[in-house]
C-alpha atoms as a PDB file:
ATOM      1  CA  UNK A   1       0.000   0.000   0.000  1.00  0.00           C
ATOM      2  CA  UNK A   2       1.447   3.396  -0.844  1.00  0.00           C
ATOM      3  CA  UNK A   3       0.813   6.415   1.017  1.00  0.00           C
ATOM      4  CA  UNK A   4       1.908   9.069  -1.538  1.00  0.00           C
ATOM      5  CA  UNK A   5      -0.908   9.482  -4.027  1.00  0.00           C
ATOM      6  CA  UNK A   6       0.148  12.772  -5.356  1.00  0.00           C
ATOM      7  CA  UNK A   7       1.635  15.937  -4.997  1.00  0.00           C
ATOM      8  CA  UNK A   8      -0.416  19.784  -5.062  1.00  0.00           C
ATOM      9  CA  UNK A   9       2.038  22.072  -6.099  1.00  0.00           C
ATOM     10  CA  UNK A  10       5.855  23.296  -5.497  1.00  0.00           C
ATOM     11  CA  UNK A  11       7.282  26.397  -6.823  1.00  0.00           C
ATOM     12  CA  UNK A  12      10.778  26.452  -7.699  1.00  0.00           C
ATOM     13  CA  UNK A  13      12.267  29.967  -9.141  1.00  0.00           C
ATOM     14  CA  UNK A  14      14.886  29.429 -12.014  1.00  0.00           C
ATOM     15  CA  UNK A  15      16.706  32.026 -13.801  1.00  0.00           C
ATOM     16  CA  UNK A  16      15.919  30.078 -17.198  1.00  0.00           C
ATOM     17  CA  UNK A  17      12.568  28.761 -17.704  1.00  0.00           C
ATOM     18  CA  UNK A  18      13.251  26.925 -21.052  1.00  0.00           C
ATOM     19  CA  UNK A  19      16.115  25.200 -20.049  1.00  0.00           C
ATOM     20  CA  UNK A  20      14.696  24.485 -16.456  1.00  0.00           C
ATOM     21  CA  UNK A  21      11.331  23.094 -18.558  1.00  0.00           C
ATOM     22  CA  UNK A  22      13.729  20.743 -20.758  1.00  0.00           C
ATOM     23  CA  UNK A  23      15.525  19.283 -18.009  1.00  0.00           C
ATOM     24  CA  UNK A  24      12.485  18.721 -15.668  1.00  0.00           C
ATOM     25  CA  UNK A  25      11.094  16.905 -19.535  1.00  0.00           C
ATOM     26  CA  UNK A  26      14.458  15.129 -20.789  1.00  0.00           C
ATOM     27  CA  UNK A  27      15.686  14.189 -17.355  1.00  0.00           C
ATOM     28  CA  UNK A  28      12.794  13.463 -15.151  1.00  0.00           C
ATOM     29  CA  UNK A  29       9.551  12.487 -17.904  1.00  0.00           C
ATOM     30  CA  UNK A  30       7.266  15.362 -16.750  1.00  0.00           C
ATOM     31  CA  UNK A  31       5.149  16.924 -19.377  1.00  0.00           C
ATOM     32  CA  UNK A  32       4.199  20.261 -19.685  1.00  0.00           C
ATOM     33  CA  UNK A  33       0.205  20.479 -18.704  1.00  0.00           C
ATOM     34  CA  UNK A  34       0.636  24.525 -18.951  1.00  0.00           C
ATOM     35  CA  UNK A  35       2.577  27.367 -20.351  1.00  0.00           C
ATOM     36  CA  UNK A  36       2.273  30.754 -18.733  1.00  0.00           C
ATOM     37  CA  UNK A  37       5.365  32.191 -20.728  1.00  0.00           C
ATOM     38  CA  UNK A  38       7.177  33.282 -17.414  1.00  0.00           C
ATOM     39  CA  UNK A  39       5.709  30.106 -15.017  1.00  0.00           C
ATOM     40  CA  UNK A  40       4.888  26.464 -16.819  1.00  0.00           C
ATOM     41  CA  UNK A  41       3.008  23.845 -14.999  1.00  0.00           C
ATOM     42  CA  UNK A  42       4.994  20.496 -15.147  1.00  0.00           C
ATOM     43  CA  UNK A  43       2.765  16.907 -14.582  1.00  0.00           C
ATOM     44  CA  UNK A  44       3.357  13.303 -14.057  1.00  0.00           C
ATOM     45  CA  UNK A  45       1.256  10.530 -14.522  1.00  0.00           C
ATOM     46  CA  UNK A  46      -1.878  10.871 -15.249  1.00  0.00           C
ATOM     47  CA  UNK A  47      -4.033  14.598 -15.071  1.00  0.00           C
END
């Protein structure tokens, strides 16, 4: 039985969104669910 079923929200600050986008992508599998220009939502699993 897991007891982690999700997570709400976390806000990191970056100097470079793109690059901080591509590595959260290439590195960890997230997916962008949302693209503010200056803030993107990231998402795992399913939405």
């Amino acid at each position: 039985m897991s007891y982690f079923t999700g997570l709400l929200q976390t806000n990191l600050y970056v100097s470079d969104i793109t690059d901080a986008a591509n590595w959260y992508q290439d590195t960890l599998g997230l997916t962008i669910a949302a693209d503010y220009g200056k803030t993107v939502v990231l998402a795992f699993g399913e939405l």
